[in-house]
PDB file of N, CA and C in Angstrom:
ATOM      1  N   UNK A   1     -17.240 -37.984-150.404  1.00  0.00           N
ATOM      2  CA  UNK A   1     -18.266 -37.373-151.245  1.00  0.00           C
ATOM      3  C   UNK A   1     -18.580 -38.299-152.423  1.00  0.00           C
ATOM      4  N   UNK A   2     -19.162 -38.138-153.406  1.00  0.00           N
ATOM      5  CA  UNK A   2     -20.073 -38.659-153.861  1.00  0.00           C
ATOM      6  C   UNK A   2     -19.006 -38.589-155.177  1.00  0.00           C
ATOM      7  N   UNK A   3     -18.807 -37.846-155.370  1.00  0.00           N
ATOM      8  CA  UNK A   3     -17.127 -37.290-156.468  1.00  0.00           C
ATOM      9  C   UNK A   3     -15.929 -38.129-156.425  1.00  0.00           C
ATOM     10  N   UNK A   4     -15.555 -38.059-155.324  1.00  0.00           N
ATOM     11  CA  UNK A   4     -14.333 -39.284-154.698  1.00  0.00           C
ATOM     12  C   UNK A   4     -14.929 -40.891-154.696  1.00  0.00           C
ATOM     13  N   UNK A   5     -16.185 -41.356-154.197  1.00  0.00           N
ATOM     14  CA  UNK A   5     -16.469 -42.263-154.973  1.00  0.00           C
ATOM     15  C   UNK A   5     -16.285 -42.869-156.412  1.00  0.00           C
ATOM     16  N   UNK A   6     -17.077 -41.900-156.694  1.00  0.00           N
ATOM     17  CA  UNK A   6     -17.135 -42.208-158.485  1.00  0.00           C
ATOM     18  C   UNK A   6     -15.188 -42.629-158.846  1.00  0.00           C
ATOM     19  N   UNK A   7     -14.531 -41.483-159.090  1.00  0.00           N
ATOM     20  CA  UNK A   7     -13.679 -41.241-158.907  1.00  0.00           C
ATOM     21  C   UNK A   7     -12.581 -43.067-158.381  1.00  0.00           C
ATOM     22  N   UNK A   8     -12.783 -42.601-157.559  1.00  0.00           N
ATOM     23  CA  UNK A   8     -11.851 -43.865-156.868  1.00  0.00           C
ATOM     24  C   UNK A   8     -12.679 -45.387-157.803  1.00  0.00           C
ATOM     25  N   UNK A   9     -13.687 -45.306-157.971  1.00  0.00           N
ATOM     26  CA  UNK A   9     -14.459 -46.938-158.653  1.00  0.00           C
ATOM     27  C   UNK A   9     -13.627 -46.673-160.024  1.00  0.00           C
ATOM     28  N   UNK A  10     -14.245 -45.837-160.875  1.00  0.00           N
ATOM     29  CA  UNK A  10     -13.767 -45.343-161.952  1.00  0.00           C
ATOM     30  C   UNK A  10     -12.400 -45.678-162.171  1.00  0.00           C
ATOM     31  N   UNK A  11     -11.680 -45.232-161.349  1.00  0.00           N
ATOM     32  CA  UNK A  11      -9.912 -45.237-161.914  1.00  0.00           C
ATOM     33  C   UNK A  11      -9.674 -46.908-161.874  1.00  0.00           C
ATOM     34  N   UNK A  12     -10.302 -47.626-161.418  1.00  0.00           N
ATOM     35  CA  UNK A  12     -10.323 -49.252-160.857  1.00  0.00           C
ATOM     36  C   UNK A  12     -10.859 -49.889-162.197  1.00  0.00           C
ATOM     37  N   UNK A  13     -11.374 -49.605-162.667  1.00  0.00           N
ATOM     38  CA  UNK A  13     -12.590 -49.868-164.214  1.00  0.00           C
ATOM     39  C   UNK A  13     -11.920 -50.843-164.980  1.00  0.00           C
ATOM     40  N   UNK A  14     -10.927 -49.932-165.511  1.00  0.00           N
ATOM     41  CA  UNK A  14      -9.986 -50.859-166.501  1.00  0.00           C
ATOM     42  C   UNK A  14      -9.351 -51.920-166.077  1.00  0.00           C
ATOM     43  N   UNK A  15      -8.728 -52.237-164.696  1.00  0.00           N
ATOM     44  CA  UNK A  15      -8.197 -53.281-164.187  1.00  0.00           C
ATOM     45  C   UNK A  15      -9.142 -54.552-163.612  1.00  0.00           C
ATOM     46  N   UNK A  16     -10.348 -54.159-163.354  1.00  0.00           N
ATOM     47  CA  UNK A  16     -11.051 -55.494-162.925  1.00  0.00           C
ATOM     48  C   UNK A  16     -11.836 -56.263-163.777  1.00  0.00           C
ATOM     49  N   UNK A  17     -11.861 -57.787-163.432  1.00  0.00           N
ATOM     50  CA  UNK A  17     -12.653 -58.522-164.025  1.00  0.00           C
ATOM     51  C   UNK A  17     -14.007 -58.027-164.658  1.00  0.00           C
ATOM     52  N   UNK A  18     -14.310 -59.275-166.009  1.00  0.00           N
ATOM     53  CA  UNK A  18     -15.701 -58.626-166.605  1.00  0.00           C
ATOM     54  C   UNK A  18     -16.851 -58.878-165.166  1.00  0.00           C
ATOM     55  N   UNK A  19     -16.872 -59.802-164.752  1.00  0.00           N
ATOM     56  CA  UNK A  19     -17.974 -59.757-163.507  1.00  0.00           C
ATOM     57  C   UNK A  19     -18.160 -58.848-162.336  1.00  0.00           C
ATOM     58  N   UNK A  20     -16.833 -58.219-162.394  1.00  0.00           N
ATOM     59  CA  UNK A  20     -16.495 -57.258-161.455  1.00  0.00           C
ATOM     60  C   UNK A  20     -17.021 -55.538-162.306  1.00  0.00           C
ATOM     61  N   UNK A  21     -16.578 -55.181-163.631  1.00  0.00           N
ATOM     62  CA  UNK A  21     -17.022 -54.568-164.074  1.00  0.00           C
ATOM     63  C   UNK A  21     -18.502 -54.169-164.070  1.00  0.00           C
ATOM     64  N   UNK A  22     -19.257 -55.538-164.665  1.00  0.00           N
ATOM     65  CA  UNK A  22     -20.758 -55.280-164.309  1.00  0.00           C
ATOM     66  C   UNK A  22     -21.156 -54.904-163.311  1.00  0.00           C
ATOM     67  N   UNK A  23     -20.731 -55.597-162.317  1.00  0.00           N
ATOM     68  CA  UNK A  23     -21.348 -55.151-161.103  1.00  0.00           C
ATOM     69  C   UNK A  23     -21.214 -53.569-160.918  1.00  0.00           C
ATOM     70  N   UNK A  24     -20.275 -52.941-161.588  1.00  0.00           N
ATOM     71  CA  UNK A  24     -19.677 -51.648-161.167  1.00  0.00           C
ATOM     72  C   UNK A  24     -20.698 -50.958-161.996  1.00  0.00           C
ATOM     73  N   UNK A  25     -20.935 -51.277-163.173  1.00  0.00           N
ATOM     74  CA  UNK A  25     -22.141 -50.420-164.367  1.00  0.00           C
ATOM     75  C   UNK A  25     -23.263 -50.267-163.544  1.00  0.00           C
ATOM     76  N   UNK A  26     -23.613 -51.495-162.743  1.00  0.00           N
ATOM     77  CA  UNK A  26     -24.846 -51.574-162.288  1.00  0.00           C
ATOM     78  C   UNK A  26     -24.763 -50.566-160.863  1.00  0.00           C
ATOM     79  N   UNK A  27     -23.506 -50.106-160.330  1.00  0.00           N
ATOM     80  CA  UNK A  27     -23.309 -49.135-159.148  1.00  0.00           C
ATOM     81  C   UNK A  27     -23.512 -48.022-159.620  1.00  0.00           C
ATOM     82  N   UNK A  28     -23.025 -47.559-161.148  1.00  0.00           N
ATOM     83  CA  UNK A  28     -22.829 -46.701-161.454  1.00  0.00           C
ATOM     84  C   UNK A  28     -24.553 -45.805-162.094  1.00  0.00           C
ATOM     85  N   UNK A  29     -25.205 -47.036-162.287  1.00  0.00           N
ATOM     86  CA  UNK A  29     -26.599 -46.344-162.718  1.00  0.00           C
ATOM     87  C   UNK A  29     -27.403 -46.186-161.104  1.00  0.00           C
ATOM     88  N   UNK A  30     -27.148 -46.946-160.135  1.00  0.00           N
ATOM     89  CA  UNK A  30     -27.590 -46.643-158.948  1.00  0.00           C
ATOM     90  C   UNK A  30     -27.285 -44.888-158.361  1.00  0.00           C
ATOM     91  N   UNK A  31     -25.609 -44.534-158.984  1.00  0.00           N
ATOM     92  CA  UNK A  31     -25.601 -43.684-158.578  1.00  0.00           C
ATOM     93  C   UNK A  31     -25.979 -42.279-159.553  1.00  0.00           C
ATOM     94  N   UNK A  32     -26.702 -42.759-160.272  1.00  0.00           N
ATOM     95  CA  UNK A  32     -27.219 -41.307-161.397  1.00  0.00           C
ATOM     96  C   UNK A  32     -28.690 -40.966-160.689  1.00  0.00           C
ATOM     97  N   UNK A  33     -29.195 -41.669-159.562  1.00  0.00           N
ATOM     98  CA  UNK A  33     -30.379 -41.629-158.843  1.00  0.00           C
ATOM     99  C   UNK A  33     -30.195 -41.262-157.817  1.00  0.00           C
ATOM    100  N   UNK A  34     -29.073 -41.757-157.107  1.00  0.00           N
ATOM    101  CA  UNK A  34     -28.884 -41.216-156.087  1.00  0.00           C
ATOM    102  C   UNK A  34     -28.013 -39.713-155.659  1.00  0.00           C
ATOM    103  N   UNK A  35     -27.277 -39.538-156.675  1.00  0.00           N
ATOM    104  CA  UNK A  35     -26.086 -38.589-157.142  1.00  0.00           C
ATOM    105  C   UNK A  35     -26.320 -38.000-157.928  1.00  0.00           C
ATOM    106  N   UNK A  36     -27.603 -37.162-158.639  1.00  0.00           N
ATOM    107  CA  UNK A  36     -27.609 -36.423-160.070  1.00  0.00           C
ATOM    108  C   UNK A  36     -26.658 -35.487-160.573  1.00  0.00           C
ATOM    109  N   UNK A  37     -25.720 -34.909-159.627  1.00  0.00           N
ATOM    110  CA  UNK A  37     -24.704 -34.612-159.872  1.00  0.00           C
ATOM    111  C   UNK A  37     -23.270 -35.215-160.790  1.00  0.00           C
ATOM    112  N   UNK A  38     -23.515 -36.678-160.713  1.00  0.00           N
ATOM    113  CA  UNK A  38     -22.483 -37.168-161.267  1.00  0.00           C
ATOM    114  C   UNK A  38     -23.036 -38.013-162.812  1.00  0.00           C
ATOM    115  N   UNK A  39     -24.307 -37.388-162.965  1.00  0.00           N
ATOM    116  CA  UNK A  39     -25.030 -38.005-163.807  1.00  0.00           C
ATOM    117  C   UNK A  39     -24.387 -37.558-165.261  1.00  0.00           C
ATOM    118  N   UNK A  40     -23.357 -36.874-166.166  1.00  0.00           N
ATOM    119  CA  UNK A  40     -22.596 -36.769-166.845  1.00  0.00           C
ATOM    120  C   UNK A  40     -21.516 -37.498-166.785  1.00  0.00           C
ATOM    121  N   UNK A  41     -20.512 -37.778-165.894  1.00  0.00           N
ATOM    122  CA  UNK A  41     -19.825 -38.566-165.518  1.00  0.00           C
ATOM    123  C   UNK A  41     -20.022 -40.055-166.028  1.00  0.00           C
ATOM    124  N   UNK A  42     -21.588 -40.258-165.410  1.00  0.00           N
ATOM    125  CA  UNK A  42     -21.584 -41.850-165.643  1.00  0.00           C
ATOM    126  C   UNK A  42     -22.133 -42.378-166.862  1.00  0.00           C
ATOM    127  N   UNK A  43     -23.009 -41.174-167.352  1.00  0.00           N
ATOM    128  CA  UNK A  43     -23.225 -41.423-169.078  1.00  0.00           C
ATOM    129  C   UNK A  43     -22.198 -41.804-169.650  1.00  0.00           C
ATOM    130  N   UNK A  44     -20.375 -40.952-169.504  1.00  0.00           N
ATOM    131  CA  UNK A  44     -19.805 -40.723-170.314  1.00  0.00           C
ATOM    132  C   UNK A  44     -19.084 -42.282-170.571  1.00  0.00           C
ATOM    133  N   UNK A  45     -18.967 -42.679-169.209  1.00  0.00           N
ATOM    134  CA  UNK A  45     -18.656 -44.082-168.999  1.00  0.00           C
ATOM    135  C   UNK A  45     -19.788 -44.998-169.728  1.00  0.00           C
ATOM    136  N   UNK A  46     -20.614 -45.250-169.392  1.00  0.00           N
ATOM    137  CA  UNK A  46     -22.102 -46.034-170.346  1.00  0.00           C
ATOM    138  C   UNK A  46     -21.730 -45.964-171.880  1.00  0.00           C
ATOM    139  N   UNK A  47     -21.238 -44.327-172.219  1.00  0.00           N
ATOM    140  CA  UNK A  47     -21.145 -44.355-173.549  1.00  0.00           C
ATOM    141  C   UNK A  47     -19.869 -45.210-173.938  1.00  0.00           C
ATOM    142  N   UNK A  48     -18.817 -44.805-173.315  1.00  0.00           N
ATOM    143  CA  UNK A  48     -17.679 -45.282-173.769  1.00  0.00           C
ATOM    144  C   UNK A  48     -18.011 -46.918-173.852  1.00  0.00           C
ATOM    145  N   UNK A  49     -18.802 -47.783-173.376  1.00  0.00           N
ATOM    146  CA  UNK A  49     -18.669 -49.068-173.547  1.00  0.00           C
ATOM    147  C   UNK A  49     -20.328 -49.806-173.543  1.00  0.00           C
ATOM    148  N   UNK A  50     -20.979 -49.162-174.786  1.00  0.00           N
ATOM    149  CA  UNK A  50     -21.731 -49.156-176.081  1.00  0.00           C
ATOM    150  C   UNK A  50     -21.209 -49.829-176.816  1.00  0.00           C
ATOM    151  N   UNK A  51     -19.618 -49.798-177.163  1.00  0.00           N
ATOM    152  CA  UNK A  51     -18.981 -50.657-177.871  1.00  0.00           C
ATOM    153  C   UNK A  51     -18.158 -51.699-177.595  1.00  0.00           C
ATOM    154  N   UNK A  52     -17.897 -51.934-176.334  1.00  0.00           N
ATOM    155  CA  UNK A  52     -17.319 -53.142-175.460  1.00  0.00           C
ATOM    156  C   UNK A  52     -17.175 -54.266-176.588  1.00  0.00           C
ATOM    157  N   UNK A  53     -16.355 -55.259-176.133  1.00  0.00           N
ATOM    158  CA  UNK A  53     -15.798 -56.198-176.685  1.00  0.00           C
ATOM    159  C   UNK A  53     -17.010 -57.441-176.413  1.00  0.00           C
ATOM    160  N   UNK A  54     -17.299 -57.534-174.905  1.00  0.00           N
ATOM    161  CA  UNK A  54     -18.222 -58.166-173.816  1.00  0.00           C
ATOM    162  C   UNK A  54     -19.615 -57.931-174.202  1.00  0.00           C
ATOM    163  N   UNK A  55     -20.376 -58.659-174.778  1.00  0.00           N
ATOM    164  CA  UNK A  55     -21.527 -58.649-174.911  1.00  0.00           C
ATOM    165  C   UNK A  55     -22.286 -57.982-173.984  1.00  0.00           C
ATOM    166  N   UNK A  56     -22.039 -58.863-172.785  1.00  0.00           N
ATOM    167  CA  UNK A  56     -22.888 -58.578-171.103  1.00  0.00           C
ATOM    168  C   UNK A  56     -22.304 -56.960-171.043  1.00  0.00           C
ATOM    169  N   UNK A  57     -20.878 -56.700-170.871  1.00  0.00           N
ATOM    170  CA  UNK A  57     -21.224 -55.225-170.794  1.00  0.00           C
ATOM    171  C   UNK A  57     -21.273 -54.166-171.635  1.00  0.00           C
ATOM    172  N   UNK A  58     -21.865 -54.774-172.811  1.00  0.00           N
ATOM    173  CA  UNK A  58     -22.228 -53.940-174.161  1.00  0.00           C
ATOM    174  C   UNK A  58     -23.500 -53.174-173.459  1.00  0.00           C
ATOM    175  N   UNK A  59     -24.118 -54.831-173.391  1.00  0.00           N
ATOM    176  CA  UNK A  59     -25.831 -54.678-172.980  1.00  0.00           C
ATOM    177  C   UNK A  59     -25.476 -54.073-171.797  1.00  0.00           C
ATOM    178  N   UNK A  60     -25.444 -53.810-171.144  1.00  0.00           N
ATOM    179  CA  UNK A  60     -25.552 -53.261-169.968  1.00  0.00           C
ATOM    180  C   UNK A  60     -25.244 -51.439-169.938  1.00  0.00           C
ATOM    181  N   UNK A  61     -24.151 -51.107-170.584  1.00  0.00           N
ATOM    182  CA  UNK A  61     -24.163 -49.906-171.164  1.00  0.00           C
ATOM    183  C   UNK A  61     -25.437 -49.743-171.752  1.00  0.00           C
ATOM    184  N   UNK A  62     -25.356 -49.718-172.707  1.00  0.00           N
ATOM    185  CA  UNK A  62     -26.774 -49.527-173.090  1.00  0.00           C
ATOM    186  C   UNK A  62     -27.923 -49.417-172.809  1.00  0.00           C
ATOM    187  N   UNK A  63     -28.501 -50.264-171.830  1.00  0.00           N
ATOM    188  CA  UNK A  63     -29.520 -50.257-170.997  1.00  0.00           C
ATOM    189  C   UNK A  63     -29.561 -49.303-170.046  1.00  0.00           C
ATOM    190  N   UNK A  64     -28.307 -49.286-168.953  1.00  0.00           N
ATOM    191  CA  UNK A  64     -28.463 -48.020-168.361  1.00  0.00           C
ATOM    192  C   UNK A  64     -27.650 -46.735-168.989  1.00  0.00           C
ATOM    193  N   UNK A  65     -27.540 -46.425-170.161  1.00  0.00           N
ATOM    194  CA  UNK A  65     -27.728 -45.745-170.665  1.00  0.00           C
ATOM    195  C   UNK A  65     -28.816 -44.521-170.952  1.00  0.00           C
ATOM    196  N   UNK A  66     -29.754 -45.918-171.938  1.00  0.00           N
ATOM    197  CA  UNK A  66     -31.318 -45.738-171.872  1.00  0.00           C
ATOM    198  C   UNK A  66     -32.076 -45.042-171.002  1.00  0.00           C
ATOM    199  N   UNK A  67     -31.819 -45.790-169.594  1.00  0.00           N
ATOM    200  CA  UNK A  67     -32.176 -45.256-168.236  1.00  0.00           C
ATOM    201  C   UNK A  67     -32.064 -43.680-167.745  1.00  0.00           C
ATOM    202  N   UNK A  68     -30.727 -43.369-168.180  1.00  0.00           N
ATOM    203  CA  UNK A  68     -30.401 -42.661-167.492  1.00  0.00           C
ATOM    204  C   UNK A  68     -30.533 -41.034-168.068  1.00  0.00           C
ATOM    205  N   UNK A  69     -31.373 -41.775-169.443  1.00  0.00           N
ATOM    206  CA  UNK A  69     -31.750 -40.647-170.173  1.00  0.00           C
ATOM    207  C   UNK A  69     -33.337 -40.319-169.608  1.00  0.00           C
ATOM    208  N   UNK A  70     -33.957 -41.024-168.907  1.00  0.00           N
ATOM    209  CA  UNK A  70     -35.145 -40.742-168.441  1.00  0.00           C
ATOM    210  C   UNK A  70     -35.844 -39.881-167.806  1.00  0.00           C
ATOM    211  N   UNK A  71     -36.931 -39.212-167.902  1.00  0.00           N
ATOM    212  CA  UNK A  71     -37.045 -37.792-166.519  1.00  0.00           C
ATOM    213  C   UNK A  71     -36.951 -38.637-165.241  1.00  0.00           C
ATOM    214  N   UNK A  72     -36.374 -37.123-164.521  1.00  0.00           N
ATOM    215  CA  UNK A  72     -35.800 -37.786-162.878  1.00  0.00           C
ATOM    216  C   UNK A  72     -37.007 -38.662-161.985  1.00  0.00           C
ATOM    217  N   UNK A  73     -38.360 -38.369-162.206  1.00  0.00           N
ATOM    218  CA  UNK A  73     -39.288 -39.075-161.123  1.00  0.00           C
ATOM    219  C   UNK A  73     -39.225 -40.357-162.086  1.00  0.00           C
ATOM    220  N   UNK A  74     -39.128 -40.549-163.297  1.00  0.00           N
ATOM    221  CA  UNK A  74     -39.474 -42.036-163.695  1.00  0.00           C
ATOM    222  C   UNK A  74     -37.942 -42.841-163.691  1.00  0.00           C
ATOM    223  N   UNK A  75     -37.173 -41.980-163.559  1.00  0.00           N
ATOM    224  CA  UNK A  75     -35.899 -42.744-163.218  1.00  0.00           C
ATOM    225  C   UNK A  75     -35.649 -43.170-161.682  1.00  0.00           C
ATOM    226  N   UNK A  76     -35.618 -42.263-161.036  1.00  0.00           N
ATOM    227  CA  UNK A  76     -36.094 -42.367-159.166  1.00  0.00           C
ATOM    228  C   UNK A  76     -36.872 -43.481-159.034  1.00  0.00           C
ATOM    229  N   UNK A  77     -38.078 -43.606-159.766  1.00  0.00           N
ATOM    230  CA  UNK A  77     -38.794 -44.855-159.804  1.00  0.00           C
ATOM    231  C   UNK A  77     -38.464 -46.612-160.082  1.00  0.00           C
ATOM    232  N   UNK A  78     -37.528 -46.806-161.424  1.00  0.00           N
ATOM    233  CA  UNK A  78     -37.135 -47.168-161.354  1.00  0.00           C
ATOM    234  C   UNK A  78     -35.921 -47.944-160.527  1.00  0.00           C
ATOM    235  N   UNK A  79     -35.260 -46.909-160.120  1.00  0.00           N
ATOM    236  CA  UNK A  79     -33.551 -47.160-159.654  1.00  0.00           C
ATOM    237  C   UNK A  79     -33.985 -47.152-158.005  1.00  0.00           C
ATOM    238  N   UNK A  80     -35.023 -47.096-157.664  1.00  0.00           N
ATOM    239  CA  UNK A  80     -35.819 -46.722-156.130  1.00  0.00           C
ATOM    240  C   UNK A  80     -35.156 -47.907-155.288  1.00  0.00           C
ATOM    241  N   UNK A  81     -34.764 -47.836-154.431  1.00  0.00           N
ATOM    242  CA  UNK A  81     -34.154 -48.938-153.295  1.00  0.00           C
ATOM    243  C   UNK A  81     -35.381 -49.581-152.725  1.00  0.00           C
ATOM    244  N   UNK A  82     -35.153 -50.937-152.993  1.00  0.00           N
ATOM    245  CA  UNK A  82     -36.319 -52.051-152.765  1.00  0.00           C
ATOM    246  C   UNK A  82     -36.542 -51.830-151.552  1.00  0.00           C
ATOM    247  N   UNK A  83     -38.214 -51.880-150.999  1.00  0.00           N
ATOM    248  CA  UNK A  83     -38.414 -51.877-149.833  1.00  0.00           C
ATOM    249  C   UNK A  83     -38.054 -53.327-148.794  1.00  0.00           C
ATOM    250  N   UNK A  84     -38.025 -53.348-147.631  1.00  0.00           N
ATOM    251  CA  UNK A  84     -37.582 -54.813-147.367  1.00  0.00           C
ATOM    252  C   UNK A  84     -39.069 -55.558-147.277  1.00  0.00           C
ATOM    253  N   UNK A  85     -38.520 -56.706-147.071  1.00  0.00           N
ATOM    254  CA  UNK A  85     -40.139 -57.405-146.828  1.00  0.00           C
ATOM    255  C   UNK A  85     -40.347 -57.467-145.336  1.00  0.00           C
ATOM    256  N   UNK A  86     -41.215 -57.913-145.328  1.00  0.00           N
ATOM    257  CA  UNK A  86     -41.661 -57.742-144.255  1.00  0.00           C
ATOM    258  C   UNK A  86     -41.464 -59.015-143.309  1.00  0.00           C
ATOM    259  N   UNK A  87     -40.915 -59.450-142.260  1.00  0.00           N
ATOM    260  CA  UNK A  87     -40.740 -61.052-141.235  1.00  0.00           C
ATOM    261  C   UNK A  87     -41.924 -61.790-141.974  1.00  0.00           C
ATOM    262  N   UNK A  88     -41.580 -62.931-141.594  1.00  0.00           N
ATOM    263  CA  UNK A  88     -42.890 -63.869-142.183  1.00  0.00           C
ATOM    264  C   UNK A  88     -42.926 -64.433-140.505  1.00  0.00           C
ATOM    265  N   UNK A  89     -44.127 -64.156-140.167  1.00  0.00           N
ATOM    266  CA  UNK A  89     -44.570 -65.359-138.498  1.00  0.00           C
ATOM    267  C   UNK A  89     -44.326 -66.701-139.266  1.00  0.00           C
ATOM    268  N   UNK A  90     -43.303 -67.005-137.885  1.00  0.00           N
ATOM    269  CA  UNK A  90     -43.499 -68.679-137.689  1.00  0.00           C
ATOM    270  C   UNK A  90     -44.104 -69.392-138.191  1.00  0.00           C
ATOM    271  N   UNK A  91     -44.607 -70.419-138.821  1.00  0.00           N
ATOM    272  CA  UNK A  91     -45.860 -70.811-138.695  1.00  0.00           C
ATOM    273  C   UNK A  91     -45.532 -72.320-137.638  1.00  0.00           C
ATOM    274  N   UNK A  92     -46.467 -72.400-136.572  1.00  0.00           N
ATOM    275  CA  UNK A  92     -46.543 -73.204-135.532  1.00  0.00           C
ATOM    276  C   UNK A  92     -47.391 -74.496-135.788  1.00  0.00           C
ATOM    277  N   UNK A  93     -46.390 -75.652-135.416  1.00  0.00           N
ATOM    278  CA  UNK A  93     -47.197 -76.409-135.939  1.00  0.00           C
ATOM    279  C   UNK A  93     -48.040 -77.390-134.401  1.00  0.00           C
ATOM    280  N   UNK A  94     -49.121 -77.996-135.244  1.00  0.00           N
ATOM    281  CA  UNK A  94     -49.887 -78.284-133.531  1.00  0.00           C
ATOM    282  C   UNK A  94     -49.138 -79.692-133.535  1.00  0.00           C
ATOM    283  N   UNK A  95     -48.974 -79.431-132.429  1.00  0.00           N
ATOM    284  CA  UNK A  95     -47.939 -81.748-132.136  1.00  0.00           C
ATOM    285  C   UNK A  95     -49.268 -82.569-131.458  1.00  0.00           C
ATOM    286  N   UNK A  96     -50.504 -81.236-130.911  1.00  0.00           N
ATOM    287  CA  UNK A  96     -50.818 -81.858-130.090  1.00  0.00           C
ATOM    288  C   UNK A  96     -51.815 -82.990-131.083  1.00  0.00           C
ATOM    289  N   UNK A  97     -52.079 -82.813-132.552  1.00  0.00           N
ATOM    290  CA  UNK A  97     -53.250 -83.397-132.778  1.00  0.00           C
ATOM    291  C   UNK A  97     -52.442 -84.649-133.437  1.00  0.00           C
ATOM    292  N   UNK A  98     -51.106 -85.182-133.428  1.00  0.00           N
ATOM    293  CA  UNK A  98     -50.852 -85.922-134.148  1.00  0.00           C
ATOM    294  C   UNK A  98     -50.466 -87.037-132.935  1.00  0.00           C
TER     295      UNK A  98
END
C-alpha cells in the first residue's frame, strides 16, 4: 500500500546519502499526487527539513513544500507523469545518388 511505502522510504531517510535523500524528496512530492492520502505525512517531512544543514535539500523542501500546498488540479498538473515521446522514423539515407 501506499502507507507501507511511505513508511518503509521514510524510516531509511536519516541513514542515506545527501544524493540519495533528494532523490527521495523528489519521490516524496510525486507521491502527494499520486497518494493524497499521505499528503500530511509528506508535508511533515518537507517541513522538518526547511531547515536542513544541505542547501540542495533545504531548497528542495521548500519547493515541494510550496507545491504541495497547491489546489489538487494545479498540483496533478504539475506533478503529471510525462507523456512519452513519440519513435522518431529512421531517417533513410539515399546511397543511390552519391
Amino acid at each position: 500500500s501506499p502507507k507501507i511505502q511511505f513508511d518503509a522510504i521514510h524510516s531509511k531517510l536519516g541513514n542515506c546519502s545527501l544524493q540519495t535523500k533528494a532523490l527521495v524528496m523528489s519521490t516524496f512530492v510525486k507521491f502527494t499526487n499520486l497518494y493524497p492520502d499521505l499528503m500530511d505525512s509528506v508535508r511533515q517531512v518537507f517541513t522538518v527539513h526547511t531547515s536542513f544543514m544541505d542547501a540542495e535539500i533545504q531548497q528542495r523542501a521548500c519547493e515541494y513544500l510550496a507545491l504541495s500546498k497547491l489546489s489538487g488540479d494545479l498540483l496533478g498538473n504539475v506533478l503529471d507523469v510525462m507523456p512519452t515521446f513519440p519513435e522518431r522514423a529512421e531517417q533513410k539515407h539515399d546511397d543511390e545518388d552519391t
